[in-house]
Every structure is written in structure tokens, then in C-alpha cells.
PDB file of N, CA and C in Angstrom:
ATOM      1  N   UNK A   1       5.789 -42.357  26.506  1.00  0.00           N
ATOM      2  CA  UNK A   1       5.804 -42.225  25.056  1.00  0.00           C
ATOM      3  C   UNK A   1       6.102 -40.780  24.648  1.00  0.00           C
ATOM      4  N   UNK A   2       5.696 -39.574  25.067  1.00  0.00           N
ATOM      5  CA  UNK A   2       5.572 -38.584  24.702  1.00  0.00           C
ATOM      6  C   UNK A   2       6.857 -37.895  25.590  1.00  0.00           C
ATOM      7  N   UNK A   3       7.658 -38.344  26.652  1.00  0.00           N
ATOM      8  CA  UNK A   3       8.638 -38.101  26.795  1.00  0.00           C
ATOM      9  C   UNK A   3       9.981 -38.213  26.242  1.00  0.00           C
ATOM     10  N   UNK A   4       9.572 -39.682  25.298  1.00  0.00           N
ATOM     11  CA  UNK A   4      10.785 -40.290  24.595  1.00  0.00           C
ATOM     12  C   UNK A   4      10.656 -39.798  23.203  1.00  0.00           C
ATOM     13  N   UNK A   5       9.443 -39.199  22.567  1.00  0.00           N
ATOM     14  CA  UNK A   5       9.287 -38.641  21.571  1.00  0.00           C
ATOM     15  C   UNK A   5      10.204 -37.088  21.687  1.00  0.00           C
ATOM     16  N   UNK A   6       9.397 -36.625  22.405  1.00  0.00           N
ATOM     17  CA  UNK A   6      10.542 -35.318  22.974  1.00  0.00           C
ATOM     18  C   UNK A   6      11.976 -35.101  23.262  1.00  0.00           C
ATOM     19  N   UNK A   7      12.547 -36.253  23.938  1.00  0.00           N
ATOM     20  CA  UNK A   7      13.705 -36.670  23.976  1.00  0.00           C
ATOM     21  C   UNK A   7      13.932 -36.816  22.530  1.00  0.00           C
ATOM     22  N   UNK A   8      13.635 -37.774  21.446  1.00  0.00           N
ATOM     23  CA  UNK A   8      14.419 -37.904  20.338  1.00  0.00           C
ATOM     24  C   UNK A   8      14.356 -36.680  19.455  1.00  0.00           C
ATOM     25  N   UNK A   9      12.819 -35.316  19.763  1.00  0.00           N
ATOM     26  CA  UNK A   9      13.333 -34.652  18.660  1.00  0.00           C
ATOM     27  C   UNK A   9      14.064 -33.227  19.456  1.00  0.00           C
ATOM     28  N   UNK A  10      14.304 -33.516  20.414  1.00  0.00           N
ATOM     29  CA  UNK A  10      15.396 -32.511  21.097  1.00  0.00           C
ATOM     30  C   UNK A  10      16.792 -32.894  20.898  1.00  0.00           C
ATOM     31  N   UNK A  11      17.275 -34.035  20.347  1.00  0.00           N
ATOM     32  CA  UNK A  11      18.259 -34.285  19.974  1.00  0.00           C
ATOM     33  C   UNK A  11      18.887 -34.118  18.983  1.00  0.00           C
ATOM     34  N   UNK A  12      17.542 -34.269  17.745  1.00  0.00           N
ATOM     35  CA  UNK A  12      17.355 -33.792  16.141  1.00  0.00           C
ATOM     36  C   UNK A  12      17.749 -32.162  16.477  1.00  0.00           C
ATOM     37  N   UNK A  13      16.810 -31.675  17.474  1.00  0.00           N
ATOM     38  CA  UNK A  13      16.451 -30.050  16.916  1.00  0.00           C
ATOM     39  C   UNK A  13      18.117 -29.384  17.622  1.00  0.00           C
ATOM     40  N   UNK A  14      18.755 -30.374  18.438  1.00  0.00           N
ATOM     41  CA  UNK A  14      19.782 -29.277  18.784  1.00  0.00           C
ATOM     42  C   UNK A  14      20.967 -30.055  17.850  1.00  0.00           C
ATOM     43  N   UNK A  15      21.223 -31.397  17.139  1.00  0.00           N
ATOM     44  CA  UNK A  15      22.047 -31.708  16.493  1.00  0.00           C
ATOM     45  C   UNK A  15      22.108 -30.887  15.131  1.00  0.00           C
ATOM     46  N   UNK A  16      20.970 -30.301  14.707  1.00  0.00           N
ATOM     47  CA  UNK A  16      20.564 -29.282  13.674  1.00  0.00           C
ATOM     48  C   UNK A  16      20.869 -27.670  14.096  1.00  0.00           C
ATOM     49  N   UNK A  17      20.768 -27.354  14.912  1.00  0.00           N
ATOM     50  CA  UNK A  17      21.192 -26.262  15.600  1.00  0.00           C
ATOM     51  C   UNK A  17      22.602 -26.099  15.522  1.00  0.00           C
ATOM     52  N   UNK A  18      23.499 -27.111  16.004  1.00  0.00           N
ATOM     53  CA  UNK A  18      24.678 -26.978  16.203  1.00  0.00           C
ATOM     54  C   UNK A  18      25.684 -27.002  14.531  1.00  0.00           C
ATOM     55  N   UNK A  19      24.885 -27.886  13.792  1.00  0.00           N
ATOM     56  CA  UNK A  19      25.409 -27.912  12.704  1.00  0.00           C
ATOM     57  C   UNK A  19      24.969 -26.801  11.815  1.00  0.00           C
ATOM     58  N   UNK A  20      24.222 -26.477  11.824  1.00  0.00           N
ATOM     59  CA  UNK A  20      23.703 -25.137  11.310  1.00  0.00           C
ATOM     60  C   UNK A  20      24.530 -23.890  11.605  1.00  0.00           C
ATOM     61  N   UNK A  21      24.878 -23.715  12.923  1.00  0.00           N
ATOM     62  CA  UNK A  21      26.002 -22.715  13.010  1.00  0.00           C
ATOM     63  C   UNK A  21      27.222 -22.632  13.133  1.00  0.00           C
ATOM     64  N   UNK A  22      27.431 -23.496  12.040  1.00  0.00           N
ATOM     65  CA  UNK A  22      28.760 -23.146  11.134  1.00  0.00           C
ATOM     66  C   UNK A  22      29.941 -23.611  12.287  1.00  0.00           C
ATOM     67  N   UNK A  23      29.599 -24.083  13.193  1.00  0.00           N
ATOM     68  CA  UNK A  23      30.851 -24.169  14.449  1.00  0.00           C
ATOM     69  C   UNK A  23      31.571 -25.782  13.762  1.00  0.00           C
ATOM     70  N   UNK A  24      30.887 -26.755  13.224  1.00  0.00           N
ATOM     71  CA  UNK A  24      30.946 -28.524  13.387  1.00  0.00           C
ATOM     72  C   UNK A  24      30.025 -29.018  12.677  1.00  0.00           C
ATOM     73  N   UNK A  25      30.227 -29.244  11.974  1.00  0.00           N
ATOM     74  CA  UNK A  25      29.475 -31.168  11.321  1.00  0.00           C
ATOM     75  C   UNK A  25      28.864 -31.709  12.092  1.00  0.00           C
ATOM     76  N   UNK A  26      29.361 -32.252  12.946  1.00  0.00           N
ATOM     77  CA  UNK A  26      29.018 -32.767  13.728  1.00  0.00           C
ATOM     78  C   UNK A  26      28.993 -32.792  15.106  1.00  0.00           C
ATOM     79  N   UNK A  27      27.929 -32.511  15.893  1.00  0.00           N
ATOM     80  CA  UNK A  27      28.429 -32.112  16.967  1.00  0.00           C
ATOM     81  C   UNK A  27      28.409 -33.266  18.409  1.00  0.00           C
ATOM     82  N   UNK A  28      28.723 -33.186  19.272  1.00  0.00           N
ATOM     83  CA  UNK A  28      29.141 -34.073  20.571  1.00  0.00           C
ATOM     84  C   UNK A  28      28.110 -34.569  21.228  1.00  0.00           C
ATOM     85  N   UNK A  29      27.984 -35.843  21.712  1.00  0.00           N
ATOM     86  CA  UNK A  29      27.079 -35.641  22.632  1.00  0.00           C
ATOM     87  C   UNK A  29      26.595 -34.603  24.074  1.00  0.00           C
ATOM     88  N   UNK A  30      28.035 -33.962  24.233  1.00  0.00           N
ATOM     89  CA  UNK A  30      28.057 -33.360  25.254  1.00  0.00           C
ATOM     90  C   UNK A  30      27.962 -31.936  24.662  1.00  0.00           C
ATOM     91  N   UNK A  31      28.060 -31.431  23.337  1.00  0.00           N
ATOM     92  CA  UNK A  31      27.776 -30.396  22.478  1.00  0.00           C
ATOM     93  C   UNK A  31      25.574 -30.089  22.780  1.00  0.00           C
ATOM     94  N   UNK A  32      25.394 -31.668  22.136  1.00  0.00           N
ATOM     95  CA  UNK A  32      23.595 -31.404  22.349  1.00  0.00           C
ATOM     96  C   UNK A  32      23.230 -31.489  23.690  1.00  0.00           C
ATOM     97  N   UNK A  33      24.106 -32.455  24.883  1.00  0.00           N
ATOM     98  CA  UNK A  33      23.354 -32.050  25.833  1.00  0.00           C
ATOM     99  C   UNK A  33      23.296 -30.630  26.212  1.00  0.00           C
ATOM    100  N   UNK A  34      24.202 -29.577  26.055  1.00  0.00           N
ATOM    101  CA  UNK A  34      24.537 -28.072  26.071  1.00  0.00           C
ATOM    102  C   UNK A  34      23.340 -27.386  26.472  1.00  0.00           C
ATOM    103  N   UNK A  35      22.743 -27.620  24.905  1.00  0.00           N
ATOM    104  CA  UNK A  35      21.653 -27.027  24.517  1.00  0.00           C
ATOM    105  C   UNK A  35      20.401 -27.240  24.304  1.00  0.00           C
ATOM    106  N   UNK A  36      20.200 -28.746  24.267  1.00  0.00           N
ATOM    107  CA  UNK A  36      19.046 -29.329  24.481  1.00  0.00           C
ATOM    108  C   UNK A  36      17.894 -28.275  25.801  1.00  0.00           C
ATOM    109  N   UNK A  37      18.135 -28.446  26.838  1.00  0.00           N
ATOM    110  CA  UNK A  37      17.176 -27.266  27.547  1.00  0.00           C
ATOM    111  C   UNK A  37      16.766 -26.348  26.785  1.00  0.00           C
ATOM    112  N   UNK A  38      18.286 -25.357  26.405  1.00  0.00           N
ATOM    113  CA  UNK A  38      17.614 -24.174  25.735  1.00  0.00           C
ATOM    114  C   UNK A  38      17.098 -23.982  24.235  1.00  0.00           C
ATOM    115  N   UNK A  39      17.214 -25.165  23.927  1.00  0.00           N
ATOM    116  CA  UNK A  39      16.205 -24.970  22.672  1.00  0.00           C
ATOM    117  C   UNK A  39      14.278 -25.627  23.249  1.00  0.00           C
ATOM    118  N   UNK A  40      14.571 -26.086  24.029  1.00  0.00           N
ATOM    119  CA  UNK A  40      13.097 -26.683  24.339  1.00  0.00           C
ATOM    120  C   UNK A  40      12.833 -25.033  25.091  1.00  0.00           C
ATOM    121  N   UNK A  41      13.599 -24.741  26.079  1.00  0.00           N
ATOM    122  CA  UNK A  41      12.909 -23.682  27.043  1.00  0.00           C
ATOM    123  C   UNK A  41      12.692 -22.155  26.388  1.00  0.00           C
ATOM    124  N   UNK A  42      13.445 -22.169  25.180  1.00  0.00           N
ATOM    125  CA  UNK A  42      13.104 -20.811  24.328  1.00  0.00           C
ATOM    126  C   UNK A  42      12.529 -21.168  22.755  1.00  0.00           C
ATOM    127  N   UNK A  43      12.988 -21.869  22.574  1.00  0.00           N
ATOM    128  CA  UNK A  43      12.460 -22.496  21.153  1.00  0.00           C
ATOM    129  C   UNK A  43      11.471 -23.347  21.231  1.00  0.00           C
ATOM    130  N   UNK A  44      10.799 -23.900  21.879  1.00  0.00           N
ATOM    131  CA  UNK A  44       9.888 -25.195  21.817  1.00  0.00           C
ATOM    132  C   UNK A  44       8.731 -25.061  20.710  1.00  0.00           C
ATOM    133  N   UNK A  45       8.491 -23.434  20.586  1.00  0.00           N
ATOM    134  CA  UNK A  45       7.394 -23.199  19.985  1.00  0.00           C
ATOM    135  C   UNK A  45       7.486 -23.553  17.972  1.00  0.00           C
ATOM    136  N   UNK A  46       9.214 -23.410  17.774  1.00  0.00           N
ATOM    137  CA  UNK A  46       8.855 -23.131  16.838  1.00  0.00           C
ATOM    138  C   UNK A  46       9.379 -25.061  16.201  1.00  0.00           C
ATOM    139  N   UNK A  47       9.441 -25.636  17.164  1.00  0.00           N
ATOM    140  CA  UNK A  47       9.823 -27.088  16.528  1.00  0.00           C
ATOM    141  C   UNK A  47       9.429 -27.747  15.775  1.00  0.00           C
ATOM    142  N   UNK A  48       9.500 -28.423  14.666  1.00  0.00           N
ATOM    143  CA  UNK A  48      10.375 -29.161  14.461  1.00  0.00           C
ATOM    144  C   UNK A  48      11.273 -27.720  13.285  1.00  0.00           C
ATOM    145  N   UNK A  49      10.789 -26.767  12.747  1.00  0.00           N
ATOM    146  CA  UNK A  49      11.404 -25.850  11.683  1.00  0.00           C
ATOM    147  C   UNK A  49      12.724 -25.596  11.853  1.00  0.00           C
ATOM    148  N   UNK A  50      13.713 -26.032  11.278  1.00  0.00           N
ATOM    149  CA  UNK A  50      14.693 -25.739  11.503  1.00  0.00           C
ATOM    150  C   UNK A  50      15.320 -24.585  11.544  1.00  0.00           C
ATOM    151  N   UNK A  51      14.869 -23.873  10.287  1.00  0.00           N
ATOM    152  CA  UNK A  51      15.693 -22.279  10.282  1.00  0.00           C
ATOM    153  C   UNK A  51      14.626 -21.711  11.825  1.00  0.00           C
ATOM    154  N   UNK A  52      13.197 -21.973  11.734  1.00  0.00           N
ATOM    155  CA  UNK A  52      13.369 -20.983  12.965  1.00  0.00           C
ATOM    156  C   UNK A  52      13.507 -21.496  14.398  1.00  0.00           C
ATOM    157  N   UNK A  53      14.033 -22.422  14.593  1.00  0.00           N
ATOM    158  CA  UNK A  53      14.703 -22.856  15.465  1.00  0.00           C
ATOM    159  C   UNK A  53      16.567 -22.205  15.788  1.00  0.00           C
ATOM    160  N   UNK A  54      16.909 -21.925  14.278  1.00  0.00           N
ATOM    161  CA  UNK A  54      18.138 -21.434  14.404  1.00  0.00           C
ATOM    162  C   UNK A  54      18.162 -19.947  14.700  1.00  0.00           C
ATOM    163  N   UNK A  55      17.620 -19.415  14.009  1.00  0.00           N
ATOM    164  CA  UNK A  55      16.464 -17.710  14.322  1.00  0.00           C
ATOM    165  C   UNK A  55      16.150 -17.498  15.750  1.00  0.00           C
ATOM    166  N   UNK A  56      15.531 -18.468  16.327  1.00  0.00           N
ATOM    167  CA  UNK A  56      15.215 -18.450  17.626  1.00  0.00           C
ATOM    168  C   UNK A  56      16.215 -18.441  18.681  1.00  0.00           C
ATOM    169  N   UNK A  57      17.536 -19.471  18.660  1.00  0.00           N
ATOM    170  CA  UNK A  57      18.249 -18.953  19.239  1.00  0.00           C
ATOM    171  C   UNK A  57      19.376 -18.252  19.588  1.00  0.00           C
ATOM    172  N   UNK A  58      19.227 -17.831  18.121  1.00  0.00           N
ATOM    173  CA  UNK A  58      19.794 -16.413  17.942  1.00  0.00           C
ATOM    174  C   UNK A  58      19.402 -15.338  18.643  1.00  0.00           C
ATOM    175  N   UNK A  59      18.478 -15.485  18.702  1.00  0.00           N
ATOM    176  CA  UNK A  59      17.634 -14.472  19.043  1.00  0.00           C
ATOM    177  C   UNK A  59      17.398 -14.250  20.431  1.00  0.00           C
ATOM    178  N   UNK A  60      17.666 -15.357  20.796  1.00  0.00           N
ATOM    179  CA  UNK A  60      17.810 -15.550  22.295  1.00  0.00           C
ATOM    180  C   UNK A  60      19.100 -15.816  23.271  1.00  0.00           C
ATOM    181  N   UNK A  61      20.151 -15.356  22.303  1.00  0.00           N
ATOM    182  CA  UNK A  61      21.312 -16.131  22.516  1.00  0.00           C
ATOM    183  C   UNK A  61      21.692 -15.397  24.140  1.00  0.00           C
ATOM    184  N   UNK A  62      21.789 -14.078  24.212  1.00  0.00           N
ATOM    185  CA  UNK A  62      22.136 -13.767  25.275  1.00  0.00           C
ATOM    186  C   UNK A  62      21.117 -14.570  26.562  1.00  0.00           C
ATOM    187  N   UNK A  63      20.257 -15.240  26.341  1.00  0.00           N
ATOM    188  CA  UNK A  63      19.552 -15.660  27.387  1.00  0.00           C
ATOM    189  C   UNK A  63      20.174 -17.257  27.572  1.00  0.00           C
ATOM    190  N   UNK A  64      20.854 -17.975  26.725  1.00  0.00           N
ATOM    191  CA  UNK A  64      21.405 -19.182  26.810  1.00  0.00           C
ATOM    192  C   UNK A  64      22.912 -19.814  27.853  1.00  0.00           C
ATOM    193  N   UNK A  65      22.339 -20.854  28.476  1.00  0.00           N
ATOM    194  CA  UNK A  65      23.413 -20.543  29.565  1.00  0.00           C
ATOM    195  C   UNK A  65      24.834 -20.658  28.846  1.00  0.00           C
ATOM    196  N   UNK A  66      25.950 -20.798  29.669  1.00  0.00           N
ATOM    197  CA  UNK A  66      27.192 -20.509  29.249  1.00  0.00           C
ATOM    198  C   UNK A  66      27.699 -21.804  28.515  1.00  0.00           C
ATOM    199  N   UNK A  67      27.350 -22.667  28.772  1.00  0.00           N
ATOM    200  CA  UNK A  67      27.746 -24.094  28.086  1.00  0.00           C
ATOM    201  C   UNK A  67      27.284 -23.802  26.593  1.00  0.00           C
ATOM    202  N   UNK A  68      26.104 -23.661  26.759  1.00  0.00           N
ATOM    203  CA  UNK A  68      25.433 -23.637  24.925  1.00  0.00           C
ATOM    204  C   UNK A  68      25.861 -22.420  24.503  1.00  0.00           C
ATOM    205  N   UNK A  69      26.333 -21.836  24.668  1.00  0.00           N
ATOM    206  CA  UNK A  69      26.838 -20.264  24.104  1.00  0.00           C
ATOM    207  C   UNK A  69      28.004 -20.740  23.681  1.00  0.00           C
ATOM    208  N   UNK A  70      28.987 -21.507  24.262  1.00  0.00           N
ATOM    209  CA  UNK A  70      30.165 -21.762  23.664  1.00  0.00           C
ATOM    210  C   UNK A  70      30.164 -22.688  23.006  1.00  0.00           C
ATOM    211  N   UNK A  71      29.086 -23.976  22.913  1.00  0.00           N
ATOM    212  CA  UNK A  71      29.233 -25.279  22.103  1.00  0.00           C
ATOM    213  C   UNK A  71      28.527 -24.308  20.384  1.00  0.00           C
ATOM    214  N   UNK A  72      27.261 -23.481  20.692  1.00  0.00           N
ATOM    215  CA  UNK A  72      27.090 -22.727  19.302  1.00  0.00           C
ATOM    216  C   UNK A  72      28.132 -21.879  18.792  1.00  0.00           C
ATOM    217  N   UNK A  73      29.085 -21.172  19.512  1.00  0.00           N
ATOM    218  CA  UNK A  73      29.769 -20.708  18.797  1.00  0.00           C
ATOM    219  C   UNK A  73      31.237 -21.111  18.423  1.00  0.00           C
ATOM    220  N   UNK A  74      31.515 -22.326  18.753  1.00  0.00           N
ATOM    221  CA  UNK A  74      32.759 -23.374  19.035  1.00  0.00           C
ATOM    222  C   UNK A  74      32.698 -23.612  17.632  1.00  0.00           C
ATOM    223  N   UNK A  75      34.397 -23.161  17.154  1.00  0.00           N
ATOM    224  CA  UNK A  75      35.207 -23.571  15.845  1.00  0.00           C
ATOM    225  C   UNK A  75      36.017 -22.736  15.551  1.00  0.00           C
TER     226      UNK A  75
END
């Protein structure tokens, strides 16, 4: 239960992420899998908030692997 809860709002928190920075509307499934880790493994704390979820991995961006660095800044 609490895995599949996590699963659905890691999907929310990085489909919000991605659309938030201005790269896509909408982004891929293969866009959220990107980043899904690194919003749980640097952001987890500030979930479900969106702006500081977006704040956060900003903030952390140089620590994000190379996939999610280019799906956030892709457009």
C-alpha cells in the first residue's frame, strides 16, 4: 500500500516538476521515469509542495544524474 502510494505521488511530483520548468506540457513517460529517483532522493522532504519541490531541485540540480538534467532542461 504505501509503496503504491509513493509510486503514484512520485509520478504527480515529477510530472509537476517537469511541467513547471518551462521545458513541456507535458512530459514522457520516460521524461518522469528520469527523475522520479531524484526527486524522492533529494526532494522527498519537501513533498507533496510543489514550488518547493521545484526549488529543491534546483537547488540540487548539479547533483541530478544526467538523464534528469536533460529531461528538466529539454525544449
Amino acid at each position: 500500500m504505501i509503496k503504491s502510494r509513493h509510486a503514484v505521488l512520485g509520478i504527480a511530483v515529477v510530472a509537476t516538476l517537469l511541467a513547471s520548468s518551462s521545458a513541456f506540457a507535458e512530459p514522457t513517460a520516460d521524461q518522469r521515469a528520469a527523475c522520479m529517483g531524484d526527486a524522492f532522493r533529494y526532494c522527498s522532504a519537501v513533498i507533496p509542495n510543489v514550488a518547493r519541490i521545484t526549488s529543491c531541485i534546483r537547488a540540487n540540480f548539479s547533483k541530478l544524474t544526467p538523464a534528469c538534467k536533460t529531461a528538466f532542461l529539454k525544449g
